[in-house]
Protein backbone atom coordinates (compact mmCIF):
# COMPACT_ATOMS: atom_id res chain seq x y z
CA UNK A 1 -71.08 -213.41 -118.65
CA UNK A 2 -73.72 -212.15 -116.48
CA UNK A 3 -74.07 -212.95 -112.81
CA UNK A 4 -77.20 -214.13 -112.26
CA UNK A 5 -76.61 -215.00 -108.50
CA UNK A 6 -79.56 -213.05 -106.42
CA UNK A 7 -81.19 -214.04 -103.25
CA UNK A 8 -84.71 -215.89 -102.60
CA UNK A 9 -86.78 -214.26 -105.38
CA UNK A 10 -88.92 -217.17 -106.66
CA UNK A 11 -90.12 -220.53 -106.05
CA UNK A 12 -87.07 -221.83 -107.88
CA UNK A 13 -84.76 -220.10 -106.36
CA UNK A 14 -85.53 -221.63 -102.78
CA UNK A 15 -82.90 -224.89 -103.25
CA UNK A 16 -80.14 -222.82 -103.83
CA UNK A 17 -81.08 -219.85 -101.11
CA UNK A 18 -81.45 -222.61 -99.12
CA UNK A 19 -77.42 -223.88 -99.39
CA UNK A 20 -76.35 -220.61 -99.84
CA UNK A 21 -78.04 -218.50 -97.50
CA UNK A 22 -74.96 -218.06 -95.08
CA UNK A 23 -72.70 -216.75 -97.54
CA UNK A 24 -75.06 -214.75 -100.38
CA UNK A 25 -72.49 -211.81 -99.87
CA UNK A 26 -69.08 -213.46 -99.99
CA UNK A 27 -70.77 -216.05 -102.44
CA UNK A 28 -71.17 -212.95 -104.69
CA UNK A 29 -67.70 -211.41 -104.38
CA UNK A 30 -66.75 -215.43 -105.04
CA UNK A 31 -68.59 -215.14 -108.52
CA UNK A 32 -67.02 -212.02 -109.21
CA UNK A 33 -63.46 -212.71 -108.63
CA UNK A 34 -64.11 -215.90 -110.44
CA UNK A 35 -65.11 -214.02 -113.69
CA UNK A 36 -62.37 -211.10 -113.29
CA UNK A 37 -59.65 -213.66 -113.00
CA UNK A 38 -60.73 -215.30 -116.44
CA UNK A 39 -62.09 -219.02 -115.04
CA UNK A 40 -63.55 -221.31 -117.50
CA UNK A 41 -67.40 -220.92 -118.10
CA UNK A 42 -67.48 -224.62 -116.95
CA UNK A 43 -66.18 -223.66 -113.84
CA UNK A 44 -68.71 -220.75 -113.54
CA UNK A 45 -71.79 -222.21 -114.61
CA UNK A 46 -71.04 -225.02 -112.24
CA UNK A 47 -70.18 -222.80 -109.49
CA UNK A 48 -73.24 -220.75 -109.45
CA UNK A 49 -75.35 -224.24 -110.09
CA UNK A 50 -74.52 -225.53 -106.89
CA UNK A 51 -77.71 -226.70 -105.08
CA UNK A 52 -79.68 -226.42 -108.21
CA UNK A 53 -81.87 -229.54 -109.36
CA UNK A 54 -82.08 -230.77 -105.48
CA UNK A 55 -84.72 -233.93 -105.25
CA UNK A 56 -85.70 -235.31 -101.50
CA UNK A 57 -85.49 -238.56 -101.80
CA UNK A 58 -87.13 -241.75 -99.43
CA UNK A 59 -85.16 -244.78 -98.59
CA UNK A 60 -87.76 -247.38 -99.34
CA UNK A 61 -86.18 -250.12 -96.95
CA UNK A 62 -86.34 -247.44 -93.97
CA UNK A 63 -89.46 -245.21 -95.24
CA UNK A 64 -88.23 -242.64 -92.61
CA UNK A 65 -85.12 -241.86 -94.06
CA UNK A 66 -84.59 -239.12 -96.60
CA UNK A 67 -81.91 -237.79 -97.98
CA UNK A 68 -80.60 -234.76 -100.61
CA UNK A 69 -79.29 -235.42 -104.25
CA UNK A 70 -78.45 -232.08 -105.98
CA UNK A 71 -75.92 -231.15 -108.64
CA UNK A 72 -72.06 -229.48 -106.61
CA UNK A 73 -69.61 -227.76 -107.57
CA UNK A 74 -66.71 -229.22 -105.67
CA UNK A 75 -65.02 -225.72 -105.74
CA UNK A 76 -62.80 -225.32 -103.17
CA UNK A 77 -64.04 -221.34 -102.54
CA UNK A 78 -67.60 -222.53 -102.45
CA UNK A 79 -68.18 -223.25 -98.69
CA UNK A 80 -70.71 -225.76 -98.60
CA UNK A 81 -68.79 -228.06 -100.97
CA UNK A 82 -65.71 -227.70 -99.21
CA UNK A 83 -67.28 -228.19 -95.32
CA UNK A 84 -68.39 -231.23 -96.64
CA UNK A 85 -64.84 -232.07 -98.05
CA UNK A 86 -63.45 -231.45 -95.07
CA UNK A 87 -65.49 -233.68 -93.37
CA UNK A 88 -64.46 -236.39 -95.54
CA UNK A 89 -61.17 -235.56 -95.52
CA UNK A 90 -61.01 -235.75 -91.32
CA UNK A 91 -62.27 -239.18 -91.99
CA UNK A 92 -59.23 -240.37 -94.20
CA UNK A 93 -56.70 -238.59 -91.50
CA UNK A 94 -58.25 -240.19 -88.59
CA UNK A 95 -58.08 -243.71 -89.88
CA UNK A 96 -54.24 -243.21 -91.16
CA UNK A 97 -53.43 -242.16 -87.35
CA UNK A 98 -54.76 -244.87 -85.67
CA UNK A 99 -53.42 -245.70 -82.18
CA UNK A 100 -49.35 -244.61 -82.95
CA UNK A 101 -48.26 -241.74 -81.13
CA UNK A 102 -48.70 -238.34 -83.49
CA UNK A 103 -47.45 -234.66 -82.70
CA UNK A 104 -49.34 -231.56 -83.79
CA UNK A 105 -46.63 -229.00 -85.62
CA UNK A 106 -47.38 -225.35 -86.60
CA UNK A 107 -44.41 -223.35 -88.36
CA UNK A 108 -44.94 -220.20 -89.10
CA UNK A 109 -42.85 -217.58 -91.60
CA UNK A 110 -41.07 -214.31 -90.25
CA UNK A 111 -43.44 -211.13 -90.71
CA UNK A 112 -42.50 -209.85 -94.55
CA UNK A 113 -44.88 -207.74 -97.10
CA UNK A 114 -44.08 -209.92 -100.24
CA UNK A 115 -47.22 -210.94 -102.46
CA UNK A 116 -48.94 -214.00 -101.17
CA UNK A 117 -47.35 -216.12 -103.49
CA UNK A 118 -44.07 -215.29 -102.89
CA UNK A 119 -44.61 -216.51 -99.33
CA UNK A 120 -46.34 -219.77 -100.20
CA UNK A 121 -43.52 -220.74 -102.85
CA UNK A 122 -41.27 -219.35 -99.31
CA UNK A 123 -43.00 -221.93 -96.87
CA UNK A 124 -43.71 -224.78 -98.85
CA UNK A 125 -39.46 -225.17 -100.09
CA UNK A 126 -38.51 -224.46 -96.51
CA UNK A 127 -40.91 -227.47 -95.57
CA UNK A 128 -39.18 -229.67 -98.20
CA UNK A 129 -35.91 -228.59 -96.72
CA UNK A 130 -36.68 -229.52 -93.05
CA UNK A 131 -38.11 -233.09 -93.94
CA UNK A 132 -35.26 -233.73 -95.87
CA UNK A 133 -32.60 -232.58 -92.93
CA UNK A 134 -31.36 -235.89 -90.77
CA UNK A 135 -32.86 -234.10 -87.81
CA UNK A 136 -36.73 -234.84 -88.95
CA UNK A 137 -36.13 -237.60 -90.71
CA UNK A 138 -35.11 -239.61 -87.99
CA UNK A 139 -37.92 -238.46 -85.77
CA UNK A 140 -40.78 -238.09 -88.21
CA UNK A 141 -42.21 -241.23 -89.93
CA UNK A 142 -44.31 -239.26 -91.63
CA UNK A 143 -47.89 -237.10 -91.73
CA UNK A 144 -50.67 -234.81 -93.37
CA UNK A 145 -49.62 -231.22 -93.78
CA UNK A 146 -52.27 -228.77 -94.60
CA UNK A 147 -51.18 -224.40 -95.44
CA UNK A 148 -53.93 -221.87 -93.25
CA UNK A 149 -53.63 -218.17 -94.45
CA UNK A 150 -54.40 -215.22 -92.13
CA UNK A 151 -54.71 -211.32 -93.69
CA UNK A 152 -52.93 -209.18 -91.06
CA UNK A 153 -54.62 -206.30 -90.33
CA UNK A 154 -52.05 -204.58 -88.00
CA UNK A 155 -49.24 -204.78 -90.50
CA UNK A 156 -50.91 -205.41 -93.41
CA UNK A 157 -49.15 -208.22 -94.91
CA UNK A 158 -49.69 -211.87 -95.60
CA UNK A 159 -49.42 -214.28 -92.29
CA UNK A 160 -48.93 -218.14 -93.58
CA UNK A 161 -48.26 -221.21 -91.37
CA UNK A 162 -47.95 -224.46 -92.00
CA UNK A 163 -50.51 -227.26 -89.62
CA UNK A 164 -48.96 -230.45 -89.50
CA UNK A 165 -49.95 -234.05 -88.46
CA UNK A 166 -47.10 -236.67 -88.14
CA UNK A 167 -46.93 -239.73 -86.21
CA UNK A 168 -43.41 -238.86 -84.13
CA UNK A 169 -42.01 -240.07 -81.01
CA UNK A 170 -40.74 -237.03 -79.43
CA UNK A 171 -39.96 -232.97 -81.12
CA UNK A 172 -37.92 -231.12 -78.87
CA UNK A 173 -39.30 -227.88 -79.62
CA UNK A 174 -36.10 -225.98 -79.50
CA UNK A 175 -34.55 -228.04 -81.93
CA UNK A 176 -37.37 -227.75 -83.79
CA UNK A 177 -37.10 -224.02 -84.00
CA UNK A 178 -33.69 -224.50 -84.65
CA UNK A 179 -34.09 -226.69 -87.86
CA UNK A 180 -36.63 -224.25 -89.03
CA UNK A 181 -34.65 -221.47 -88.81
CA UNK A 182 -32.30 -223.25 -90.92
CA UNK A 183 -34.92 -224.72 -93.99
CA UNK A 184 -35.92 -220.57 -93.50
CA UNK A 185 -32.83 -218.48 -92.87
CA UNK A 186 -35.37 -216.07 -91.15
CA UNK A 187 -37.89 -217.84 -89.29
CA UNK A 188 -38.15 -219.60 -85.71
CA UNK A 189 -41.30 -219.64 -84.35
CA UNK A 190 -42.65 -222.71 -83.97
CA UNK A 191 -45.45 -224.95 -82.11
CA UNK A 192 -45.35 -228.47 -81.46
CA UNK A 193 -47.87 -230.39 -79.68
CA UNK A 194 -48.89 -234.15 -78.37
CA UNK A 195 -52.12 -235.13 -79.95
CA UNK A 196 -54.46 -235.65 -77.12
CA UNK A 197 -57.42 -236.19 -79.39
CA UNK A 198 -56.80 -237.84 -82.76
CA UNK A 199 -60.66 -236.94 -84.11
CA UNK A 200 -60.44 -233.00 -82.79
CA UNK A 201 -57.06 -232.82 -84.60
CA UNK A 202 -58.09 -234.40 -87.84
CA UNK A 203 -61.11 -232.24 -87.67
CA UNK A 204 -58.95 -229.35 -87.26
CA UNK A 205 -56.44 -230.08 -90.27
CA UNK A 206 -58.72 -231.05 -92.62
CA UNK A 207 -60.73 -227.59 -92.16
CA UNK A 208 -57.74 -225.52 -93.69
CA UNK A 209 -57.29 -228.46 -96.09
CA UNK A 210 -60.69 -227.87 -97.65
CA UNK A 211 -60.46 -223.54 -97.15
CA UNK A 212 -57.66 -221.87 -96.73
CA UNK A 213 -59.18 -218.53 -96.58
CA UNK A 214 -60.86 -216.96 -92.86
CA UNK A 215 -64.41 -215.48 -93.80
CA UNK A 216 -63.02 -211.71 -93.81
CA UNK A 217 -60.63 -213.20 -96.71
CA UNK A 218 -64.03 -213.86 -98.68
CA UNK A 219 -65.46 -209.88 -97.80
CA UNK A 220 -62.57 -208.54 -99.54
CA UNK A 221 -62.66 -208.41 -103.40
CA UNK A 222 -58.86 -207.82 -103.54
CA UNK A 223 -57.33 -209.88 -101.02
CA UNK A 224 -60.15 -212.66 -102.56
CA UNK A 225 -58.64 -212.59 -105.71
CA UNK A 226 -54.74 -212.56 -105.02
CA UNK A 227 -55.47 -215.49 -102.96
CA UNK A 228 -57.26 -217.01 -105.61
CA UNK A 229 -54.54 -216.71 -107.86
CA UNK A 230 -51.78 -217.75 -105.24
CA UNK A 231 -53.63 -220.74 -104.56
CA UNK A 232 -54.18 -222.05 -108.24
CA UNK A 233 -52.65 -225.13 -108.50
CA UNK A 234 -51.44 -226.15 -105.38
CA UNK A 235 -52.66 -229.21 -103.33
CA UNK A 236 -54.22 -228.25 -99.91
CA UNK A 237 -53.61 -231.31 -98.35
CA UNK A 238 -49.68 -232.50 -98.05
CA UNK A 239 -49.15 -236.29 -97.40
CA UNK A 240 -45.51 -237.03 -97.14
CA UNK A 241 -43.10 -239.65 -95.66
CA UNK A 242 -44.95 -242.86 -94.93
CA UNK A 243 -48.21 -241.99 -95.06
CA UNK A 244 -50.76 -242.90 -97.28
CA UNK A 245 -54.37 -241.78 -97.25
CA UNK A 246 -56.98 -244.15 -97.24
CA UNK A 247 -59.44 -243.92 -100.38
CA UNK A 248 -61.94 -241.72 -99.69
CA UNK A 249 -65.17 -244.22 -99.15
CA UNK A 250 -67.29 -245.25 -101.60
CA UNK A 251 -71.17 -245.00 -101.49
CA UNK A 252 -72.40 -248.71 -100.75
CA UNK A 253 -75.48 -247.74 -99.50
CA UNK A 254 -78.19 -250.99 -100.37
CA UNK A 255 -80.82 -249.14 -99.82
CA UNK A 256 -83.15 -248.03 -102.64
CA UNK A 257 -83.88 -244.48 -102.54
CA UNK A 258 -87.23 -242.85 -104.70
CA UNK A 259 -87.59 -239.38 -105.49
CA UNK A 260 -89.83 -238.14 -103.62
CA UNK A 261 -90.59 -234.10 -104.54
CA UNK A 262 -88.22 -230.97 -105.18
CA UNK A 263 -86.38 -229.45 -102.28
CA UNK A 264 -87.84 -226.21 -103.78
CA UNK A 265 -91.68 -227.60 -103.05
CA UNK A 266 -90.53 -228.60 -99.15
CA UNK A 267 -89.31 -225.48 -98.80
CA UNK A 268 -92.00 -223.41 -100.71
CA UNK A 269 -94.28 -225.28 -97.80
CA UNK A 270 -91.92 -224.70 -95.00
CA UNK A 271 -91.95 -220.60 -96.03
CA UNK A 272 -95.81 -220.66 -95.61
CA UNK A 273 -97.14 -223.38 -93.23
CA UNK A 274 -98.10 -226.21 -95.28
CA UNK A 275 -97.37 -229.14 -93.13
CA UNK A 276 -94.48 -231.19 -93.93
CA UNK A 277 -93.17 -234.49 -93.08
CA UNK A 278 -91.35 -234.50 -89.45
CA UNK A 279 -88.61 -236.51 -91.25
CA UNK A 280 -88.53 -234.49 -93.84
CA UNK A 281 -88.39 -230.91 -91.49
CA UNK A 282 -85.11 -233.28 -89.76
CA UNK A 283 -83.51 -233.69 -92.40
CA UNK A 284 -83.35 -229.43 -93.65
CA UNK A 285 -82.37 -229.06 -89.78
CA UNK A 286 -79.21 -231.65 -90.22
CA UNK A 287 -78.30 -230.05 -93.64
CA UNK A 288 -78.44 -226.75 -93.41
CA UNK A 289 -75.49 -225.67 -94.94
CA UNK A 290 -72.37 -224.11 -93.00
CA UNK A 291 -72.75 -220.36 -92.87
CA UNK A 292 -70.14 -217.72 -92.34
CA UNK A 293 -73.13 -215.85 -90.55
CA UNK A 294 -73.65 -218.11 -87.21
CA UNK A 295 -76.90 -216.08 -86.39
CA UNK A 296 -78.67 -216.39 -90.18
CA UNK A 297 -82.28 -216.00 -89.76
CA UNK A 298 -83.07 -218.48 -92.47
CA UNK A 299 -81.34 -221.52 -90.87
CA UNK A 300 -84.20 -223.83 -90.15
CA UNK A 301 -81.76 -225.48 -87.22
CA UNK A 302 -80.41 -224.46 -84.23
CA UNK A 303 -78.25 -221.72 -83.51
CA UNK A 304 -74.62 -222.26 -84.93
CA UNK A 305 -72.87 -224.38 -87.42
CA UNK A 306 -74.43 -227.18 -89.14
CA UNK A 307 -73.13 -229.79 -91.87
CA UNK A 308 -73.89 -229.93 -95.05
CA UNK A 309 -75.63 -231.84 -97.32
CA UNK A 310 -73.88 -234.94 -98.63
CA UNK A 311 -73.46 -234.65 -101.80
CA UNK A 312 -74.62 -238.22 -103.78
C-alpha cells in the first residue's frame, strides 16, 4: 500500500494540512510503522483520512456559531484524535471525583533493559498484586489508573510508571513504598500526593490515558514501533475498585446546524486574502489542532497548544 500522506500540495489537501500540520513528520513515521507492523487496510485508510471531507457548518438558531464535522480516525497514535479523547476523558474523571478526598499515586519500576513489553506485563501484575494486599484495600476505595512511558536516553532502556487517581483517606508513603516493593520484589520508589486540584489532575491523567508515547517516542521509527506492538491490546485507562466512569456524554445539541462550505474553500481564502467570516476565522483559531511543534508557522492561533476539533 502506498503512502500517500504529503504536505499542503493542493486545494484539497488544505483540511487535512490543516489538522495535521503539527505532526506531518511523526504523522509519517506513524503511517509507516502502521504498514510495517501489518495493520488492517481499514485501519490505514482511516488513519490517513483523518480530517478529510471537513464541512463548516452554521447553527441556524445562533447564526454566529459554526462548527467542524469531518470524518476521524479515533487512533490512539493519531494526536489530534486522541487530544480530543483526552479531553473527554478528563471530563468523565472529574465528575467520578467529586468533592471526596482523592490522592495522586505514581509507582514506578526498578531501572531494567527488558523489551517494553516485558515491563508493562511487569507493572501492570504488580499493580493487581498491591490492590489486592489488605494494606490498599483498606485505604483505597478505589480510582482511575492510567500507564505513561518514557525512552531513557542515559541508560537506554524502557522507564514505565504507573499515574493513579483514587479517592483515599490517608497513604503513608513509606508504607506505600513498602507494599510496592512487595507486589515488585525490586521496586520502591514511589510518589503519593493530596489532590489539590481535582480538574488539573484529571487533566493530567487522562493525557497519558489518550497517548502514552512523549513526542521523541513518535521521531523514532524503532522505538515507535515496539511501542506499538507493546501497547496492542491493552486498555489505557484502568478503573478499578469502586469506581465507575460516567458515560461519556452524548451530543444533545437542539440546534440545527447547515453546511455551510468546505473547510478546504475557508482555508484556500485564508492562504490568499479573500475575506472570511470573523466567526468563521474564530473558529480555525479555537481548533487548530494540538501540535508536537509549539512554534508551527501554520497555526492560525496563538502561540502554543490549542484543542482540537470536536469531532461530530
Amino acid at each position: 500500500m502506498e503512502a500517500p500522506l504529503a504536505g499542503m500540495q493542493n486545494h484539497d489537501d488544505l483540511g487535512l494540512a490543516f489538522r495535521h500540520s503539527g505532526w506531518a513528520r511523526e504523522r509519517q513515521l506513524v503511517d509507516a510503522a502502521l504498514v510495517a507492523l501489518g495493520c488492517p487496510d481499514h485501519r490505514i485508510t482511516a488513519f490517513r483520512c483523518c480530517g478529510s471531507d471537513a464541512w463548516v457548518y452554521r447553527s441556524e438558531q445562533h447564526p454566529d456559531q459554526y462548527r467542524i464535522r469531518a470524518n476521524y480516525c479515533h487512533s490512539r497514535w493519531c494526536i489530534p484524535c486522541a487530544v480530543h479523547r483526552s479531553t473527554l476523558t478528563a471530563a468523565r474523571i472529574r465528575d467520578w471525583l467529586g468533592d471526596l478526598p482523592a490522592r495522586f499515586v505514581t509507582l514506578t519500576l526498578a531501572a531494567d533493559h527488558e523489551p517494553l513489553a516485558h515491563r508493562l506485563d511487569r507493572i501492570y501484575a504488580a499493580f493487581r498484586r498491591l490492590r489486592r494486599c489488605e494494606w490498599w484495600r483498606s485505604r483505597v476505595k478505589g480510582g482511575v489508573a492510567s500507564v505513561e512511558i518514557k525512552w531513557s536516553v542515559k541508560s537506554a532502556h524502557w522507564h514505565p510508571h504507573l499515574h493513579i487517581l483514587c479517592h483515599a483517606e490517608w497513604l503513608e508513603h513509606a508504607d506505600l513504598s513498602r507494599e510496592w516493593h512487595v507486589a515488585t520484589g525490586d521496586s520502591y520508589i514511589v510518589d503519593v500526593s493530596l489532590v489539590e486540584s481535582a480538574d488539573e489532575s484529571a487533566r493530567y491523567i487522562s493525557k497519558y490515558a489518550a497517548k502514552p508515547a512523549r513526542a521523541a517516542t513518535y521521531r523514532d521509527a524503532d522505538r515507535l514501533q515496539e511501542m506499538m506492538l507493546a501497547m496492542h491490546g491493552r486498555r489505557l485507562l484502568l478503573a478499578f475498585g469502586d469506581c465507575k466512569l460516567p458515560d461519556k456524554p452524548k451530543d444533545d445539541d437542539p440546534d440545527t446546524w447547515v453546511r455551510v462550505q468546505s473547510l478546504d474553500e475557508v482555508l484556500w481564502k485564508v492562504q490568499r486574502g479573500v475575506p472570511v467570516a470573523p466567526e468563521i476565522l474564530a473558529l480555525l483559531r479555537l481548533e487548530q489542532p494540538c501540535s508536537l511543534d509549539k512554534t508551527n508557522p501554520r497555526c492560525l492561533g496563538p502561540p502554543g497548544p490549542h484543542p482540537c476539533p470536536s469531532p461530530s
